[in-house]
N, C-alpha and C. Protein backbone atom coordinates (compact mmCIF):
# COMPACT_ATOMS: atom_id res chain seq x y z
N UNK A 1 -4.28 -54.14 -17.90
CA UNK A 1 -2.91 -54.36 -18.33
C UNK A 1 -2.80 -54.02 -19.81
N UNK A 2 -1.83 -53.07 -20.12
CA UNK A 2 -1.40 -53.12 -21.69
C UNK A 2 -1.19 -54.16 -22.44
N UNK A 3 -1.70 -54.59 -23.16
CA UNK A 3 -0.93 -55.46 -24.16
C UNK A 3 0.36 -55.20 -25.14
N UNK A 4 0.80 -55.27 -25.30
CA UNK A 4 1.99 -54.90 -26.72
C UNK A 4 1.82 -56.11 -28.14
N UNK A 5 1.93 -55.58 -28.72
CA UNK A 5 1.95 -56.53 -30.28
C UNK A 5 3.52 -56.86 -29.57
N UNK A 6 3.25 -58.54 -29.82
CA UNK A 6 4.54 -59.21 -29.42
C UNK A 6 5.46 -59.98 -30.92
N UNK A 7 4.26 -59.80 -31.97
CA UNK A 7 4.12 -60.42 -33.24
C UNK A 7 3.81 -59.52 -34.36
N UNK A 8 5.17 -59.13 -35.30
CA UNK A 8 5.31 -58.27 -36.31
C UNK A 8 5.68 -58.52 -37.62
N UNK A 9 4.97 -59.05 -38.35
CA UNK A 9 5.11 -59.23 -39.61
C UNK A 9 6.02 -58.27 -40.58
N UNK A 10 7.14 -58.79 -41.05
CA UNK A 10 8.44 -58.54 -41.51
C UNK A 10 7.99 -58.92 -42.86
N UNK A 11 8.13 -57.90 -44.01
CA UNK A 11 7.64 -57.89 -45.19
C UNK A 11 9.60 -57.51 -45.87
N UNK A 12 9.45 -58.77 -46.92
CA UNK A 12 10.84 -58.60 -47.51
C UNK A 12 10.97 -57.77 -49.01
N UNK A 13 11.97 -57.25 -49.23
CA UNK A 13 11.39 -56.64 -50.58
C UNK A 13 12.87 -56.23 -50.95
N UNK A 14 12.81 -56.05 -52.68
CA UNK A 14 14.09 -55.58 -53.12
C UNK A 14 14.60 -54.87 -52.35
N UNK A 15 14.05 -53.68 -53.12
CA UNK A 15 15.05 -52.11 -52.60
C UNK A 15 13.45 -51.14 -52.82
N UNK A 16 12.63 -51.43 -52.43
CA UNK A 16 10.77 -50.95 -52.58
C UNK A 16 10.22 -50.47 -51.42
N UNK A 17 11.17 -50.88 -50.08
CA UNK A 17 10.16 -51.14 -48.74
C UNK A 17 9.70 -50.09 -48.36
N UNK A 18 10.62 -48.44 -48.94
CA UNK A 18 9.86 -47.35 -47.94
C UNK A 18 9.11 -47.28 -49.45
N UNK A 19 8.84 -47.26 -50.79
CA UNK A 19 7.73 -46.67 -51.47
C UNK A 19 6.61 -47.86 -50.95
N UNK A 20 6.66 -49.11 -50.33
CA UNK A 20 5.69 -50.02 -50.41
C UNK A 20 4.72 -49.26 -48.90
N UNK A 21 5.79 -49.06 -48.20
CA UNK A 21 5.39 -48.76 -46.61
C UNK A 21 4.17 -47.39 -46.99
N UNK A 22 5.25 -46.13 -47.59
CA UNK A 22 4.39 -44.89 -47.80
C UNK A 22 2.92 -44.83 -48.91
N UNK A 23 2.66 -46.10 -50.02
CA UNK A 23 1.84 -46.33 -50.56
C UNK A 23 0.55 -47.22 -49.07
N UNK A 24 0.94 -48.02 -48.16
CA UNK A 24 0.08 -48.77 -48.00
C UNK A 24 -0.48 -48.20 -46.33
N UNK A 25 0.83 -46.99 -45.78
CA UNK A 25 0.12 -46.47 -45.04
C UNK A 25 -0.79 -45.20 -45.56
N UNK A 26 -0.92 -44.72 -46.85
CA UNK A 26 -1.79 -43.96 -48.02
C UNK A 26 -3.47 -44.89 -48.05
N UNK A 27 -3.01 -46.33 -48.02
CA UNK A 27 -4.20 -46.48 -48.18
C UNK A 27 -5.57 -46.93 -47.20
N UNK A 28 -5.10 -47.20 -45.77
CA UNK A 28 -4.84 -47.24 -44.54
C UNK A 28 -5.44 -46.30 -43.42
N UNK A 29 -6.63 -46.18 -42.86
CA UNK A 29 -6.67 -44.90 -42.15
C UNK A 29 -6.00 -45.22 -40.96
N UNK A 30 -5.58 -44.68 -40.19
CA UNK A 30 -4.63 -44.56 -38.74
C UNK A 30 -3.33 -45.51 -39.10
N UNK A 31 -2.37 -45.24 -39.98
CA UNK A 31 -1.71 -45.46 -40.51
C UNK A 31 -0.24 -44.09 -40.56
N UNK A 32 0.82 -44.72 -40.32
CA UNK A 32 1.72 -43.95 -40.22
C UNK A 32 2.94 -44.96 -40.02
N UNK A 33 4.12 -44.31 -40.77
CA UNK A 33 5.47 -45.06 -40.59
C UNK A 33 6.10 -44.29 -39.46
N UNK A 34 6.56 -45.57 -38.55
CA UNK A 34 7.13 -44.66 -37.04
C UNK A 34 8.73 -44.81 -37.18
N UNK A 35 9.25 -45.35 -37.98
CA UNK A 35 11.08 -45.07 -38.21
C UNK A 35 11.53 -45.95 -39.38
N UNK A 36 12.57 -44.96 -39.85
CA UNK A 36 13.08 -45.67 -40.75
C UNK A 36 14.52 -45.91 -40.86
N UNK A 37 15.36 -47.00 -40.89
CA UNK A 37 17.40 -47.47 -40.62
C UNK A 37 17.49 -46.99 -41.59
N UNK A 38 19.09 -46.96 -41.59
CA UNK A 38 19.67 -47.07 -43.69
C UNK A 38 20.95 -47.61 -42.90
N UNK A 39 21.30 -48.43 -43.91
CA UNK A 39 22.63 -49.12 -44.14
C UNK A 39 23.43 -48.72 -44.00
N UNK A 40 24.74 -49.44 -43.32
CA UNK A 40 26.01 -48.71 -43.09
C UNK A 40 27.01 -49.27 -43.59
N UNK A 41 28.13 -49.04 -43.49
CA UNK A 41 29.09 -50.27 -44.24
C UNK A 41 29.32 -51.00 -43.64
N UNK A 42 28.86 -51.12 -42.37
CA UNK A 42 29.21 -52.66 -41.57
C UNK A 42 27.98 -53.74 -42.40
N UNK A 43 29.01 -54.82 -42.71
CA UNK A 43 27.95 -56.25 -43.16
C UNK A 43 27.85 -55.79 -44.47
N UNK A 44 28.56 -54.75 -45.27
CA UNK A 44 28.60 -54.57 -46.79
C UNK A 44 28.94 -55.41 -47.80
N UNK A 45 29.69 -55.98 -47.07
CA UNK A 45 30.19 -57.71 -48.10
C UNK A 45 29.33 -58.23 -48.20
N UNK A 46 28.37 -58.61 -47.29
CA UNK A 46 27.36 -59.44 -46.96
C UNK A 46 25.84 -58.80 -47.96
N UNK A 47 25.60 -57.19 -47.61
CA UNK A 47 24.08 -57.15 -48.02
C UNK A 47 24.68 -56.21 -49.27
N UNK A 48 25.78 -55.52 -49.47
CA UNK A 48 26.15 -55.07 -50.96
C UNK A 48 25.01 -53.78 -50.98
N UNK A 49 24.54 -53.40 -50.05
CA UNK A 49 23.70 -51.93 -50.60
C UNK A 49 25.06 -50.33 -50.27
N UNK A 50 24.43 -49.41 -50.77
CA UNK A 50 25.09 -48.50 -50.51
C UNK A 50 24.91 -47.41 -49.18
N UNK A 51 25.37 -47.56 -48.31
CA UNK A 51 25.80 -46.90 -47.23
C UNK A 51 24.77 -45.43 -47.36
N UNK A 52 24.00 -45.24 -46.31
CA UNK A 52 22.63 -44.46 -46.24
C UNK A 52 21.80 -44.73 -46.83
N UNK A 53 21.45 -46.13 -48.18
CA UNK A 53 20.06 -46.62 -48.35
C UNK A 53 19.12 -47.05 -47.51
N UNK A 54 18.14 -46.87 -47.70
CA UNK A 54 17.12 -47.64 -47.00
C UNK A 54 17.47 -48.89 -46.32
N UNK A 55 17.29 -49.33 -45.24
CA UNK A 55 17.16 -50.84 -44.90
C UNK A 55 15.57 -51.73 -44.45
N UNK A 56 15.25 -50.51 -43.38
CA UNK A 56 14.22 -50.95 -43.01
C UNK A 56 13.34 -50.31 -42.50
N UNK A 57 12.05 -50.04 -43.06
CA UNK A 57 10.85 -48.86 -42.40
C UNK A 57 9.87 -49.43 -41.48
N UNK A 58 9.73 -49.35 -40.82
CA UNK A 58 8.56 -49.61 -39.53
C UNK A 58 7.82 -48.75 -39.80
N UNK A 59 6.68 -49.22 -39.72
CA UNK A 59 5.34 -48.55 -40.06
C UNK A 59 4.21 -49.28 -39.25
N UNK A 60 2.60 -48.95 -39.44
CA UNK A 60 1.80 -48.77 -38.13
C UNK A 60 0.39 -48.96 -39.95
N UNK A 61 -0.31 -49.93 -39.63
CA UNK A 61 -1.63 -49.88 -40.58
C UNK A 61 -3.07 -50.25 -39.31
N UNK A 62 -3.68 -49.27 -39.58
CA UNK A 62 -4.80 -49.14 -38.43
C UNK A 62 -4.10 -49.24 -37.29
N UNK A 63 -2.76 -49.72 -36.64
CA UNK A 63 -2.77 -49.80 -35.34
C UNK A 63 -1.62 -51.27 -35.36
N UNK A 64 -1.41 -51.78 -36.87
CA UNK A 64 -0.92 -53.17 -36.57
C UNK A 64 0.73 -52.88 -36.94
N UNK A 65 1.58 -53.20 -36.19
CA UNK A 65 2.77 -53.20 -36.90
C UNK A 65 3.32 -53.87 -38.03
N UNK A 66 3.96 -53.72 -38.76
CA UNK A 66 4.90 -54.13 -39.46
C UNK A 66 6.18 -53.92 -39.50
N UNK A 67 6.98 -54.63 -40.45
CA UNK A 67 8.39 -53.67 -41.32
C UNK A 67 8.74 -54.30 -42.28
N UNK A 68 9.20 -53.26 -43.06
CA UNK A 68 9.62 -53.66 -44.45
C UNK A 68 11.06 -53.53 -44.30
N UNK A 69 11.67 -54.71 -45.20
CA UNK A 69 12.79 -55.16 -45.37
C UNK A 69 13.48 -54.59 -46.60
N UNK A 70 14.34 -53.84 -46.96
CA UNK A 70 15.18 -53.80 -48.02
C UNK A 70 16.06 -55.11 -48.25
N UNK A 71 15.95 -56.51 -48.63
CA UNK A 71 16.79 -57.51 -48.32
C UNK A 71 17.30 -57.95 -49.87
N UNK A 72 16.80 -57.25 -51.24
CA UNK A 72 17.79 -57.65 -52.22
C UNK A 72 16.64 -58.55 -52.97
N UNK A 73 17.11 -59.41 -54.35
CA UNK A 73 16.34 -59.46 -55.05
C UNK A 73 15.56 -61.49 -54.99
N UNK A 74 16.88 -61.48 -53.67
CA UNK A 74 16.48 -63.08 -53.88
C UNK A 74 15.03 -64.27 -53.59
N UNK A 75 14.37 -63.01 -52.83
CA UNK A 75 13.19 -63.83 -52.10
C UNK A 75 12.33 -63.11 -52.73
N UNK A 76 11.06 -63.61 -52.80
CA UNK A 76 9.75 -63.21 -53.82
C UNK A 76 8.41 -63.63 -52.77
N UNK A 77 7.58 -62.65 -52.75
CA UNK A 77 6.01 -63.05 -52.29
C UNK A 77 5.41 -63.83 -53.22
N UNK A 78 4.84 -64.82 -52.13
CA UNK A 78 3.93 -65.84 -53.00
C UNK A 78 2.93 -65.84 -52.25
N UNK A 79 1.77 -66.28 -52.65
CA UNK A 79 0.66 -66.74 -52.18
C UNK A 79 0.17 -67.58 -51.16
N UNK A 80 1.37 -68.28 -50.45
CA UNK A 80 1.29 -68.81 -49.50
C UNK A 80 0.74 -67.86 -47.81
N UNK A 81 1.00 -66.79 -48.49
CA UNK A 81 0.84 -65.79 -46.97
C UNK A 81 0.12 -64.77 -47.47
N UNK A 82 -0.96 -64.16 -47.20
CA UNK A 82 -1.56 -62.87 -47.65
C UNK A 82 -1.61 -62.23 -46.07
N UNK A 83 -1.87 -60.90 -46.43
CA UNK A 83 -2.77 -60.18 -45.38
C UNK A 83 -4.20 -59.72 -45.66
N UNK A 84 -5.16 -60.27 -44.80
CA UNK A 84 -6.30 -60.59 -44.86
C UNK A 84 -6.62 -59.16 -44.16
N UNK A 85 -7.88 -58.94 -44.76
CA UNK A 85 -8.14 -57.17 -44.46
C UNK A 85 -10.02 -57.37 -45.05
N UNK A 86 -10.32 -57.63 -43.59
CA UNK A 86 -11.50 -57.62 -42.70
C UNK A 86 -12.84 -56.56 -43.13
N UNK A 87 -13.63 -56.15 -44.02
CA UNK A 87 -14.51 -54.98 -44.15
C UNK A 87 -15.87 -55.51 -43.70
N UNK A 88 -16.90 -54.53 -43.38
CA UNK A 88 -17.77 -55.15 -42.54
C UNK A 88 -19.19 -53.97 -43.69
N UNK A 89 -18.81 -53.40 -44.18
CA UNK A 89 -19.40 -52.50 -45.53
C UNK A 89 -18.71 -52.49 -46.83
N UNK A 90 -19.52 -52.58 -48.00
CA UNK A 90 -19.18 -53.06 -49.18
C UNK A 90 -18.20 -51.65 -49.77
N UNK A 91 -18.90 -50.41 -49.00
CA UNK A 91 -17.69 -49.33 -49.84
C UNK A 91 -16.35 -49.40 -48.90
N UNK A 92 -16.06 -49.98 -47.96
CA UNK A 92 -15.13 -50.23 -47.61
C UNK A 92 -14.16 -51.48 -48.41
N UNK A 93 -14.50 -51.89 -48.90
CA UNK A 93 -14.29 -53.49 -49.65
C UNK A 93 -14.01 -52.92 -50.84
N UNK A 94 -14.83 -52.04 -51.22
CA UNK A 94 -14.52 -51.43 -52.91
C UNK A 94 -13.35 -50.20 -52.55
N UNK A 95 -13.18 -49.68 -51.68
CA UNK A 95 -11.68 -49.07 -51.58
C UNK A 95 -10.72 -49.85 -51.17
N UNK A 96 -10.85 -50.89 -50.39
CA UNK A 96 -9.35 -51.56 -50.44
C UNK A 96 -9.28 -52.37 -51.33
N UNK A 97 -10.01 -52.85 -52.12
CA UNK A 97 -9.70 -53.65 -53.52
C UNK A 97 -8.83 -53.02 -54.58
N UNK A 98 -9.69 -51.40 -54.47
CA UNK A 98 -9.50 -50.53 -55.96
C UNK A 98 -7.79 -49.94 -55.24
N UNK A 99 -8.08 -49.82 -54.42
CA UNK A 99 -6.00 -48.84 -54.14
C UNK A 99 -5.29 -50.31 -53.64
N UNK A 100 -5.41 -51.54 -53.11
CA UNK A 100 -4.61 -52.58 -52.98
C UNK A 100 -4.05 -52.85 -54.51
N UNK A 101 -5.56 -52.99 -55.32
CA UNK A 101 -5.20 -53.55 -57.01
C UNK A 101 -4.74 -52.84 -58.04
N UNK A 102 -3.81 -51.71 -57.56
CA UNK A 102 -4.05 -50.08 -58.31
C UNK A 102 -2.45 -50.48 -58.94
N UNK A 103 -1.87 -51.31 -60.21
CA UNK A 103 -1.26 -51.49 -60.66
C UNK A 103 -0.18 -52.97 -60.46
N UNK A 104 -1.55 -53.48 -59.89
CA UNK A 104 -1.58 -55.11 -59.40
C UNK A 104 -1.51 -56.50 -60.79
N UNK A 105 -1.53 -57.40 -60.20
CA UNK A 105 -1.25 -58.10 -60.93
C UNK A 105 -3.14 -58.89 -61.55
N UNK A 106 -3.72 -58.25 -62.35
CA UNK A 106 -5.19 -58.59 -62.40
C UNK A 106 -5.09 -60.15 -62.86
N UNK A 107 -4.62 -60.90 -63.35
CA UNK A 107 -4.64 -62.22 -63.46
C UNK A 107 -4.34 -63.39 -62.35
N UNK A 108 -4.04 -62.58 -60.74
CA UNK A 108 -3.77 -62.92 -59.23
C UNK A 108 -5.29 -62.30 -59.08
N UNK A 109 -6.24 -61.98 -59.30
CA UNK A 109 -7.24 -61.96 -58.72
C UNK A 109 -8.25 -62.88 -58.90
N UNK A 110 -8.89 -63.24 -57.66
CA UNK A 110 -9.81 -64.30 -57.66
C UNK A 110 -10.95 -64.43 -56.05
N UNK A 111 -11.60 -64.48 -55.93
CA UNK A 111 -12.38 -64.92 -54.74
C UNK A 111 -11.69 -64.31 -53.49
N UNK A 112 -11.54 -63.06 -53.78
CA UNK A 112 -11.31 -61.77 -53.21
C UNK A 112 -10.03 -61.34 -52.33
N UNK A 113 -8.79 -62.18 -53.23
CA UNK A 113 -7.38 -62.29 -53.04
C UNK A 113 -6.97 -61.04 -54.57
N UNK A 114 -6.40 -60.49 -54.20
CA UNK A 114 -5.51 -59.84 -54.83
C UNK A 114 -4.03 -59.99 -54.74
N UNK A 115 -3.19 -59.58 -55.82
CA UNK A 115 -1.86 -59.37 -55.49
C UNK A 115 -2.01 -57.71 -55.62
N UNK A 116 -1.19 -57.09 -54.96
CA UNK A 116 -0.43 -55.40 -55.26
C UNK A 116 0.60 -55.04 -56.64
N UNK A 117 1.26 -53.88 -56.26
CA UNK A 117 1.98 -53.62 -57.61
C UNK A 117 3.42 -54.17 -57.01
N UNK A 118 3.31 -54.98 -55.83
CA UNK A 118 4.61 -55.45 -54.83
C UNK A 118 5.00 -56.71 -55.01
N UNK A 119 3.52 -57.50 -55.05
CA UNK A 119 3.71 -58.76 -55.46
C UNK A 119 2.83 -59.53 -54.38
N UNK A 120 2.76 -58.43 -53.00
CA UNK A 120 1.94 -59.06 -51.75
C UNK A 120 0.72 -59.41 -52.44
N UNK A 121 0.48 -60.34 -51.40
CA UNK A 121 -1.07 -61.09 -51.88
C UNK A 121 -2.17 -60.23 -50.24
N UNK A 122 -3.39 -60.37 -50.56
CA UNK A 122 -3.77 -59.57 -49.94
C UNK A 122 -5.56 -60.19 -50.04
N UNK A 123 -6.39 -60.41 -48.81
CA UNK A 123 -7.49 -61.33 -49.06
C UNK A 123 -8.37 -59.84 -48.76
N UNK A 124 -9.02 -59.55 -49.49
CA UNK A 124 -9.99 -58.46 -48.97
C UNK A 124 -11.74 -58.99 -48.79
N UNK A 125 -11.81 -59.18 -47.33
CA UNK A 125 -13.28 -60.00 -47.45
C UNK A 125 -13.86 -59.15 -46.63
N UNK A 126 -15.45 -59.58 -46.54
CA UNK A 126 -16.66 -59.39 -46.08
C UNK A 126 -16.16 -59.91 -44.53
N UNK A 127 -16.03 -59.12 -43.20
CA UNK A 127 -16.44 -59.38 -42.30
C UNK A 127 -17.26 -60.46 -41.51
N UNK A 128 -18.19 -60.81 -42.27
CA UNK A 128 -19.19 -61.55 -41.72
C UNK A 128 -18.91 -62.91 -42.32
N UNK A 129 -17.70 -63.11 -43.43
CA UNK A 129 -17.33 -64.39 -43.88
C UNK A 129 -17.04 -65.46 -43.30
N UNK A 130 -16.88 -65.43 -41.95
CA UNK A 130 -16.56 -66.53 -40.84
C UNK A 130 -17.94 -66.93 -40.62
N UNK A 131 -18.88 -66.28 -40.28
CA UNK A 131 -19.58 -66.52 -39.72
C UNK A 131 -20.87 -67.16 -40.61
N UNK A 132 -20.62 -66.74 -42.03
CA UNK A 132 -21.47 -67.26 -42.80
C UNK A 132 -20.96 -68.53 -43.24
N UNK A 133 -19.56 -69.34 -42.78
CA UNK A 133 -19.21 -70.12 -43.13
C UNK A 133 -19.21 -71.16 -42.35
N UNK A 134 -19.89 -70.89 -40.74
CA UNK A 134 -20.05 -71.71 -39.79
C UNK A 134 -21.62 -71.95 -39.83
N UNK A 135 -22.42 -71.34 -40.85
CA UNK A 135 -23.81 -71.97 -40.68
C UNK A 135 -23.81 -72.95 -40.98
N UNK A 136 -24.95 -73.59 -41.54
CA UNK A 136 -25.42 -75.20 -42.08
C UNK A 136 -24.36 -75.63 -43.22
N UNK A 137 -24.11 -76.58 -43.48
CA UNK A 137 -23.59 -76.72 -44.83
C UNK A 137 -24.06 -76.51 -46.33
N UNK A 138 -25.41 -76.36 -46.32
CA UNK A 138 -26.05 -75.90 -47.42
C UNK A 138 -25.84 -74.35 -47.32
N UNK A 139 -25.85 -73.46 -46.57
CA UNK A 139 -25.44 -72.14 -46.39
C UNK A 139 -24.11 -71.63 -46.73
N UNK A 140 -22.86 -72.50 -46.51
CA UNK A 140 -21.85 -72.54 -46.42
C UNK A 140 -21.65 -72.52 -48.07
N UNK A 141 -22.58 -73.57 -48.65
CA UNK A 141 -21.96 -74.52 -49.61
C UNK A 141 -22.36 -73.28 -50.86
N UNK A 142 -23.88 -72.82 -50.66
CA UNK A 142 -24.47 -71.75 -51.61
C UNK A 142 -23.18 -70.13 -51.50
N UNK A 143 -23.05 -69.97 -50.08
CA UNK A 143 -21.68 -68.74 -50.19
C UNK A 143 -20.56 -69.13 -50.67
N UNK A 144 -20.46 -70.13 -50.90
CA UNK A 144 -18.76 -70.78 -51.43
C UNK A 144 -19.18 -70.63 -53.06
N UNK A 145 -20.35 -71.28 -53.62
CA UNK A 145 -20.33 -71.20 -54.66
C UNK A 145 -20.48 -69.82 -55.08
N UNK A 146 -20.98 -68.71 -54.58
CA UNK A 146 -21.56 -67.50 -55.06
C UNK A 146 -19.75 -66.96 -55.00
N UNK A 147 -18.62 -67.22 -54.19
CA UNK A 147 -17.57 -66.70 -54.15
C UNK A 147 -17.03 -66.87 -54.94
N UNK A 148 -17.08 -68.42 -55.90
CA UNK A 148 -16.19 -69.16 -56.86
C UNK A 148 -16.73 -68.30 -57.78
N UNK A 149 -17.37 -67.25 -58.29
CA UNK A 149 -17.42 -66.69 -59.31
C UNK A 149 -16.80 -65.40 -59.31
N UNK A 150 -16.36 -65.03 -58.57
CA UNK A 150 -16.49 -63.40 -58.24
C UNK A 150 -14.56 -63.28 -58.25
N UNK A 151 -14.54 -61.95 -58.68
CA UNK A 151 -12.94 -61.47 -58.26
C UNK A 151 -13.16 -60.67 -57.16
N UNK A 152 -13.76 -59.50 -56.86
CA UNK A 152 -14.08 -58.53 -55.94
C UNK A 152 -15.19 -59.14 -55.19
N UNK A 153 -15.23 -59.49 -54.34
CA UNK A 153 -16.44 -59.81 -53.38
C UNK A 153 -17.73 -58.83 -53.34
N UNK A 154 -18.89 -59.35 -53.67
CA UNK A 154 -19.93 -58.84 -53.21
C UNK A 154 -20.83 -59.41 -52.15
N UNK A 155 -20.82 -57.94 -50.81
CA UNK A 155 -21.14 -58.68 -49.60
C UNK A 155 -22.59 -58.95 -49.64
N UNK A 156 -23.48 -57.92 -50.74
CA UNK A 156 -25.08 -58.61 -50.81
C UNK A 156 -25.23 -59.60 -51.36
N UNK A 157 -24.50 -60.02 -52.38
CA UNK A 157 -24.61 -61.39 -53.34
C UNK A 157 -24.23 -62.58 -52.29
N UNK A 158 -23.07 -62.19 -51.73
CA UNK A 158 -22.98 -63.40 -50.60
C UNK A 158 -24.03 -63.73 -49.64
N UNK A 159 -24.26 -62.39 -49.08
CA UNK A 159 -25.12 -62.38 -47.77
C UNK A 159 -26.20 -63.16 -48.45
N UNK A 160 -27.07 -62.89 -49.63
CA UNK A 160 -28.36 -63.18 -50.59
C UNK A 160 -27.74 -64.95 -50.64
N UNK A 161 -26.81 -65.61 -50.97
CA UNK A 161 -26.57 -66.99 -51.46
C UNK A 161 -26.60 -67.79 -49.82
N UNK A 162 -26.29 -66.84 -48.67
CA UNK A 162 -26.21 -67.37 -47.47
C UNK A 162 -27.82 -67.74 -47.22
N UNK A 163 -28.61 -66.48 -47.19
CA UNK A 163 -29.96 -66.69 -46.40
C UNK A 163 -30.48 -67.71 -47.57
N UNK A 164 -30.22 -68.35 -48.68
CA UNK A 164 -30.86 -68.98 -49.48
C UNK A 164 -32.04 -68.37 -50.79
């Protein structure tokens, strides 16, 4: 049986969403935006953009949907929600750090959360971080501390604080 993504994360943004969409399916392999609305004058009182702007781009990162919202200046990304982005090799980890953080906010970085030049927050970890976090508690406790130092994750320094 097919599955379908039944669950699509709706990313809100000024008036940014197709440069945010075309930057992050750039950084992204199997990545592609599959349509994009623009505004009409119906609901113009209401959203105040100009008639053929942008509204909303649907786009595709590895395979996951999204869409970005043109919705105006009132709502802001916070840190309450990132997208967590899974690497299972360290030069994979050092390219989505270096093009996620590529005019980011460097004082939002910490224990391998970034913000973008968007404002999204964004967790770029080691793969194997679940699993090093379900060992013993002394295992757990030595990878937690080796993380509390770090902005960019290093998956040998972790892996090295895990085995003891």
């Amino acid at each position: 049986m097919e599955r379908i993504q039944t669950i699509t994360p709706c990313l809100w943004f000024d008036t940014q969403g197709e440069e945010a969409a075309k930057f992050y399916v750039s950084v992204f392999p199997n990545s592609r935006i599959t349509q994009v609305t623009h505004f009409t004058e119906a609901g113009y009182e209401l959203h105040q953009e100009e008639p053929g702007s942008v509204m909303t781009v649907e786009f595709e990162l590895d395979g996951q949907a999204f869409t970005a919202l043109n919705g105006g200046p009132m709502f802001k990304f916070t840190e309450a929600v990132s997208l967590q982005v899974n690497c299972r090799k360290q030069d994979d980890l050092d390219h989505y750090w270096t093009r996620l953080s590529e005019d980011g906010n460097p004082e939002a970085q910490q224990c391998g959360w970034l913000k973008d030049r968007y404002g999204l927050s964004w967790q770029i970890v080691p793969a194997q971080m679940g699993e090093w976090m379900k060992g013993s508690p002394q295992q757990a406790g030595r990878v937690i501390n080796a993380m509390l130092k770090m902005k960019k994750l290093d998956i040998t320094a972790l892996q090295d604080a895990y085995d003891g």
